[in-house]
C-alpha atoms as a PDB file:
ATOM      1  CA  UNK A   1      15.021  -9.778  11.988  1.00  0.00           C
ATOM      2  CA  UNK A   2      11.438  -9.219  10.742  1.00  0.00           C
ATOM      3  CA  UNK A   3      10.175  -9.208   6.880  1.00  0.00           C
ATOM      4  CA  UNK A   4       9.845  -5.222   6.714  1.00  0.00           C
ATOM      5  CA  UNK A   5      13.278  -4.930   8.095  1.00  0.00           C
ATOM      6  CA  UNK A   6      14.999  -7.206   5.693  1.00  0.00           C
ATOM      7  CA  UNK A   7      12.975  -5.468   2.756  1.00  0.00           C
ATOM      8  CA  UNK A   8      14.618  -2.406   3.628  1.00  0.00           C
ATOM      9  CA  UNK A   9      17.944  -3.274   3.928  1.00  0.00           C
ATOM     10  CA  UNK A  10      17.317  -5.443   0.229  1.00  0.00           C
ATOM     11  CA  UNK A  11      16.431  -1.649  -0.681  1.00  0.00           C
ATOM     12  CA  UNK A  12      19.865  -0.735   0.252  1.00  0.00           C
ATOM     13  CA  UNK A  13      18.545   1.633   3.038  1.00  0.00           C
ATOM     14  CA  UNK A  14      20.916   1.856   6.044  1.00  0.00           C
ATOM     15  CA  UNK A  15      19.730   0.835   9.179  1.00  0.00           C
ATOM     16  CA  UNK A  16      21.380   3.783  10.922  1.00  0.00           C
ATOM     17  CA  UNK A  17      19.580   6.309   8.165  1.00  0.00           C
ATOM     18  CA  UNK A  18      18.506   9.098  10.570  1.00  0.00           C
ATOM     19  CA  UNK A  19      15.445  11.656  10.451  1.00  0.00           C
ATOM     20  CA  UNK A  20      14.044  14.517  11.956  1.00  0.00           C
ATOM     21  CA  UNK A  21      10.023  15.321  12.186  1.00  0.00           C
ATOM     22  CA  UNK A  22       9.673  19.033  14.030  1.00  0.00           C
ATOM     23  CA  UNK A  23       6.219  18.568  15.919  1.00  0.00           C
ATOM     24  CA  UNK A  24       4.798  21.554  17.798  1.00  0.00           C
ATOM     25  CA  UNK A  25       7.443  23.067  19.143  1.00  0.00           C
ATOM     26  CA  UNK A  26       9.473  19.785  19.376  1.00  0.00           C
ATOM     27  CA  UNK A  27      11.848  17.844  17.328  1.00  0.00           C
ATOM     28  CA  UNK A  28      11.686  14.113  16.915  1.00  0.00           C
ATOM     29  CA  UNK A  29      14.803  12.535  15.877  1.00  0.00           C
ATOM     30  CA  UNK A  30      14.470   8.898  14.762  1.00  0.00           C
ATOM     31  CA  UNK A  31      16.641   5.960  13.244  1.00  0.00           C
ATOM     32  CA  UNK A  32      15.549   4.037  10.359  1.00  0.00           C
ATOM     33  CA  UNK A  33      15.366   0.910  13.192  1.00  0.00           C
ATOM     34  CA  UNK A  34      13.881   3.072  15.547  1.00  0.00           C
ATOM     35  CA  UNK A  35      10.998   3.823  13.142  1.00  0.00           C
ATOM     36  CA  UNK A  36      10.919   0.507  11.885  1.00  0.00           C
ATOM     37  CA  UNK A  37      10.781  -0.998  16.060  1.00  0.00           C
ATOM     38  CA  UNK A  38       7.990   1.116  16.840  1.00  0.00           C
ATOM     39  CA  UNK A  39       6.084   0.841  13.701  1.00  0.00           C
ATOM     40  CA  UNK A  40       6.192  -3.285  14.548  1.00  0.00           C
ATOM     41  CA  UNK A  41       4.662  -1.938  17.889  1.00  0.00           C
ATOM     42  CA  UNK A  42       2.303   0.323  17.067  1.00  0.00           C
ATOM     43  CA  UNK A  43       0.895  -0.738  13.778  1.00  0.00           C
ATOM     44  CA  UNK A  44      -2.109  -3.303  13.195  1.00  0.00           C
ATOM     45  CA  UNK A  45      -1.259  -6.575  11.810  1.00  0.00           C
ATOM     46  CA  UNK A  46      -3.001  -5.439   8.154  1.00  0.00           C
ATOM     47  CA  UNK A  47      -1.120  -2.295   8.225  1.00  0.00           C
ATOM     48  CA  UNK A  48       1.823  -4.061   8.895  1.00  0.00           C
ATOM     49  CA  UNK A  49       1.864  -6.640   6.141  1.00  0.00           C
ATOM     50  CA  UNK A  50       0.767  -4.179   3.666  1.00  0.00           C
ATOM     51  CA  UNK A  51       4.167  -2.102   4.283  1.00  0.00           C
ATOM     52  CA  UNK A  52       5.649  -5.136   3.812  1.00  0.00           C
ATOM     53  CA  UNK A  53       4.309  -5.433   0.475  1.00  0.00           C
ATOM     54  CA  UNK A  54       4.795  -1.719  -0.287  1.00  0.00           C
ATOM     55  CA  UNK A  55       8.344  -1.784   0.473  1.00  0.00           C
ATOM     56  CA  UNK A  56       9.183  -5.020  -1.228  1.00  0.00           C
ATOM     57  CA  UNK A  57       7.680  -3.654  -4.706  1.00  0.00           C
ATOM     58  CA  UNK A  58       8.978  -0.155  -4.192  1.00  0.00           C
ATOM     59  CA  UNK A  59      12.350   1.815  -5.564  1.00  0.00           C
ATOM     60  CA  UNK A  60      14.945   2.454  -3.131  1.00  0.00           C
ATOM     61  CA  UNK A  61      13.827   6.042  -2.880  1.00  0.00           C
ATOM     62  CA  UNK A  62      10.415   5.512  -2.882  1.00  0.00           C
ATOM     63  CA  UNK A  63      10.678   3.182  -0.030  1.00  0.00           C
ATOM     64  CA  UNK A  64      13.262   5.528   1.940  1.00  0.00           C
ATOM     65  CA  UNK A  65       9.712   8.144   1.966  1.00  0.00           C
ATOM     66  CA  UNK A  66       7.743   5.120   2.752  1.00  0.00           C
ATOM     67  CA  UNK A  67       9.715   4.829   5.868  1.00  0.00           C
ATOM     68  CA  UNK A  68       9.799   8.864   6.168  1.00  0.00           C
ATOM     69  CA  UNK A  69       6.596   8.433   6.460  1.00  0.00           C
ATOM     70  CA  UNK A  70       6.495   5.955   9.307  1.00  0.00           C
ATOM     71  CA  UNK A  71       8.684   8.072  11.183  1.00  0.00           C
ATOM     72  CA  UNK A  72       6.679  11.230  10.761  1.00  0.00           C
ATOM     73  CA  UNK A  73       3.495   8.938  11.953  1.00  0.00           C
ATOM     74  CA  UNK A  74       5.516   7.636  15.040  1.00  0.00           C
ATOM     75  CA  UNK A  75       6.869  11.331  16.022  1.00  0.00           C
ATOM     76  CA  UNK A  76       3.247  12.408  15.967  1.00  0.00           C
ATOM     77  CA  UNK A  77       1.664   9.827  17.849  1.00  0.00           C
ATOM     78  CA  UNK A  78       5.073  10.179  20.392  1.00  0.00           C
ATOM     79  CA  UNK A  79       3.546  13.600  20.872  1.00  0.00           C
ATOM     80  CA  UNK A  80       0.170  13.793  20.274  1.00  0.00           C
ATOM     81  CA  UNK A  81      -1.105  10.072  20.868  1.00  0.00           C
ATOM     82  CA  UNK A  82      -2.689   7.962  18.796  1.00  0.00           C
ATOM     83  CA  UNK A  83      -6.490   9.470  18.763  1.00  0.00           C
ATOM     84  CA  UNK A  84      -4.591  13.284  17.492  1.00  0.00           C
ATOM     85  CA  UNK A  85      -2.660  11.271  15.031  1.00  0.00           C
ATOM     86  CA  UNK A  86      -6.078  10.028  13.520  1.00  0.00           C
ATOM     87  CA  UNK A  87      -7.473  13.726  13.627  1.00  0.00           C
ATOM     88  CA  UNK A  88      -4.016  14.506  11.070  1.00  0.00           C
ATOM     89  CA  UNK A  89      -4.985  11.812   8.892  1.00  0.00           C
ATOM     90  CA  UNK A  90      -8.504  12.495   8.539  1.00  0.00           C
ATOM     91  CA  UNK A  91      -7.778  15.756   7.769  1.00  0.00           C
ATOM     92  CA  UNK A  92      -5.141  15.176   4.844  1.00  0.00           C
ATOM     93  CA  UNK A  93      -7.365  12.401   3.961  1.00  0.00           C
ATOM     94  CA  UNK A  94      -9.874  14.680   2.603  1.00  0.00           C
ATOM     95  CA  UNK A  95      -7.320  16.541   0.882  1.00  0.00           C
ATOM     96  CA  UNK A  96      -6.516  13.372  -0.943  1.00  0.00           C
ATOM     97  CA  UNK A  97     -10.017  12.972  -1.858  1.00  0.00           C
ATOM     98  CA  UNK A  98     -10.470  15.981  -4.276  1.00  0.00           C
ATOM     99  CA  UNK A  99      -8.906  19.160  -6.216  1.00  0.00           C
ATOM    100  CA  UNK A 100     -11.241  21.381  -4.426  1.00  0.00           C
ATOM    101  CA  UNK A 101     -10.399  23.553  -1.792  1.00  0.00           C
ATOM    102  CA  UNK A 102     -11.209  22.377   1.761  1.00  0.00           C
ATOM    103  CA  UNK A 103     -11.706  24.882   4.536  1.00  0.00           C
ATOM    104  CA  UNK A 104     -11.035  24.304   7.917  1.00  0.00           C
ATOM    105  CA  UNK A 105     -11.234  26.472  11.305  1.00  0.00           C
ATOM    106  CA  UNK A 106      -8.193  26.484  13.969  1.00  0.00           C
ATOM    107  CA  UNK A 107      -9.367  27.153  17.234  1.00  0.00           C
ATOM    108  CA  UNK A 108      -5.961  28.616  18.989  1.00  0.00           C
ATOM    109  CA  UNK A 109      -4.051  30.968  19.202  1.00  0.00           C
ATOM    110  CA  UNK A 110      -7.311  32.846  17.569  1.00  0.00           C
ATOM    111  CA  UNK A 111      -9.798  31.450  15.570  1.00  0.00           C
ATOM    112  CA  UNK A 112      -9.336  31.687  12.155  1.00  0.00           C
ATOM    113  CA  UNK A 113     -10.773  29.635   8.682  1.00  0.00           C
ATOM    114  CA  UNK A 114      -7.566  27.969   6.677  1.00  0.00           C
ATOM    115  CA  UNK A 115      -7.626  26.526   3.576  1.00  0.00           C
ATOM    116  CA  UNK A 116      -5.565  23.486   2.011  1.00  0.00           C
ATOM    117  CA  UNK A 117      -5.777  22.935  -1.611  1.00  0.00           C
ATOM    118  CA  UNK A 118      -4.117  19.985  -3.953  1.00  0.00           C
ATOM    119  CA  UNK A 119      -3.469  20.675  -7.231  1.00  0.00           C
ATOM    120  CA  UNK A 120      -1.609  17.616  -9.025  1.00  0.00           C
ATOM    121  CA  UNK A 121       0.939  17.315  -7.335  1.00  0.00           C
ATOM    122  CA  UNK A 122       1.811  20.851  -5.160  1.00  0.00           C
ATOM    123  CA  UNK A 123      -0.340  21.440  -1.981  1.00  0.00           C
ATOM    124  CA  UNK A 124      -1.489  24.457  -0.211  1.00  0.00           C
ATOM    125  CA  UNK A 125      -2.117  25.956   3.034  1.00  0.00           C
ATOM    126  CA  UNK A 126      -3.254  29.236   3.379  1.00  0.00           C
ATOM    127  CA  UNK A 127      -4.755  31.521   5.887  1.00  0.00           C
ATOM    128  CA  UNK A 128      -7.954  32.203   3.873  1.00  0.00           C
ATOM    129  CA  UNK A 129      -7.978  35.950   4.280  1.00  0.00           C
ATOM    130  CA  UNK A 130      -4.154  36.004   3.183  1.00  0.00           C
ATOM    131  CA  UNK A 131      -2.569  35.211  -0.559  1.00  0.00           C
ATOM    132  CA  UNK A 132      -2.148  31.582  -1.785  1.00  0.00           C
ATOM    133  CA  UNK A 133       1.150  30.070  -0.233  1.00  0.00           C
ATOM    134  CA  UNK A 134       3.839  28.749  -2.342  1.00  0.00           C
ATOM    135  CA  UNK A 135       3.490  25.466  -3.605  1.00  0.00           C
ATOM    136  CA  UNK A 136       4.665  22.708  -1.213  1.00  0.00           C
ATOM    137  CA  UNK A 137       4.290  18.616  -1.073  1.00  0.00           C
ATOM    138  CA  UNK A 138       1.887  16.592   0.628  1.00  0.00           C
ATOM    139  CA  UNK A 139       4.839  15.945   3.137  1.00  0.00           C
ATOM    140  CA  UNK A 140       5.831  19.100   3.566  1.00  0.00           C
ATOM    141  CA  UNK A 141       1.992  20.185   3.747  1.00  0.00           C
ATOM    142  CA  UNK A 142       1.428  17.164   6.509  1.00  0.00           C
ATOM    143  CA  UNK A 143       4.478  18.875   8.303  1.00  0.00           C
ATOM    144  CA  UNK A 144       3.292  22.174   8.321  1.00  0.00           C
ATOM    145  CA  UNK A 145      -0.238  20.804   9.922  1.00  0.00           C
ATOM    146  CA  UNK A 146       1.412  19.562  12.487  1.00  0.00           C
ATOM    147  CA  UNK A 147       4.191  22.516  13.455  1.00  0.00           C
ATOM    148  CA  UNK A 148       1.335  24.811  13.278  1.00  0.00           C
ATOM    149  CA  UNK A 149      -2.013  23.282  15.104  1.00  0.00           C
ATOM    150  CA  UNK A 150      -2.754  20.973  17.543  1.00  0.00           C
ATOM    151  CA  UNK A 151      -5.353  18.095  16.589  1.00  0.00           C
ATOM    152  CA  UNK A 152      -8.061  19.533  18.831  1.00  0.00           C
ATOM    153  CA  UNK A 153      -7.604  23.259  17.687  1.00  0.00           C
ATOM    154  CA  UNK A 154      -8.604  22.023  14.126  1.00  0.00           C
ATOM    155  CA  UNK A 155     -12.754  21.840  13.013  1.00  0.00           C
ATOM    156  CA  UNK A 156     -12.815  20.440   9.659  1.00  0.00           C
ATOM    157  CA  UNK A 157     -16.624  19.839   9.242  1.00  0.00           C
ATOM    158  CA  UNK A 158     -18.465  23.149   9.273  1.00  0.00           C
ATOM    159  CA  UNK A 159     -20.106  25.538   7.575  1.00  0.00           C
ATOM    160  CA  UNK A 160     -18.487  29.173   7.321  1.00  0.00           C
ATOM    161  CA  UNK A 161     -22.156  31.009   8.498  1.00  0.00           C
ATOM    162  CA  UNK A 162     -19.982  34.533   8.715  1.00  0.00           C
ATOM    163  CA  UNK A 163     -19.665  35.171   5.220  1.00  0.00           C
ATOM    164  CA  UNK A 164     -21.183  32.483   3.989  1.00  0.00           C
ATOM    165  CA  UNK A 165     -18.507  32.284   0.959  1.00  0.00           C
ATOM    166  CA  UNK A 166     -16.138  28.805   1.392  1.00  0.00           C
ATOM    167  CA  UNK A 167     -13.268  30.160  -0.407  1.00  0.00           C
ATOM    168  CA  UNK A 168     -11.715  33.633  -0.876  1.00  0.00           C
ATOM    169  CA  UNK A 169      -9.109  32.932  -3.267  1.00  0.00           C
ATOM    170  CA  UNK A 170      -8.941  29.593  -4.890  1.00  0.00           C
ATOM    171  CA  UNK A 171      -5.810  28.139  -7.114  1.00  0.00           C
ATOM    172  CA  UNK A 172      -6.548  27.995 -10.634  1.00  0.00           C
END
């Protein structure tokens, strides 16, 4: 049994814990030693001692989204493959990095500009000719990215030339 592993059960986090990740128009059902197998697989030796760590100094419910979070990263690279998964993280990355609202342009089923927006803690995505959404977590707003667009229907870097406005209705 590896160091992660035992960490988890320590946490008092059943092995058999199960979880479901809807992808496209898929749904991913993992174990918490499914996740945990493939994440020993699939992530880099850094990544993989730094879970360690995170799991060893976390709650119990803290590290049950820790290994959520795993799961949701193995269900999209099951799907997508690795290179997609990195076009997901990028893109929540920059959410990460600021209040402001970030446009970005899907590609398919039509092209349209979107618009994700933290705000302490609530997240939102947003068609950017439609209302605000309703406030939702980083989680749920990771899930939504990834029911809703494919990695290479998504343009994050560009300039909006139509109407050369970024935003049409920002959250205050």
């Amino acid at each position: 049994m590896d160091a992660l592993t035992k960490f988890v059960i320590k946490k008092g986090i059943p092995l058999s814990t199960s979880f479901s990740y809807p992808i496209k128009d898929r749904t991913i059902e993992y174990s918490t030693t499914d996740i945990l197998l493939r994440y020993s697989k699939t992530s880099s030796k850094d990544e993989y001692k730094n879970s360690i760590s995170h799991v060893k100094k976390a709650t119990r419910e803290l590290a049950l989204s820790f290994i959520n979070g795993i799961g949701q990263r193995n269900a999209i690279i099951e799907v997508y493959g690795y290179e997609k998964y990195t076009r997901f993280e990028y893109t929540t990355m920059n959410l990460s990095l600021t209040n402001e609202p970030i446009l970005f342009r899907v590609t398919n089923p039509e092209v349209a500009n979107w618009v994700m927006q933290k705000k302490g803690n609530a997240c939102y995505l947003y068609r950017q000719d439609e209302k605000v959404s309703d406030p939702m977590s980083i989680e749920q707003l990771f899930t939504e990215l990834c029911t809703r667009f494919d990695p290479d229907d998504i343009e994050i870097d560009f300039v909006d030339g139509d109407n050369g406005s970024i935003i049409s209705e920002e959250v205050k």
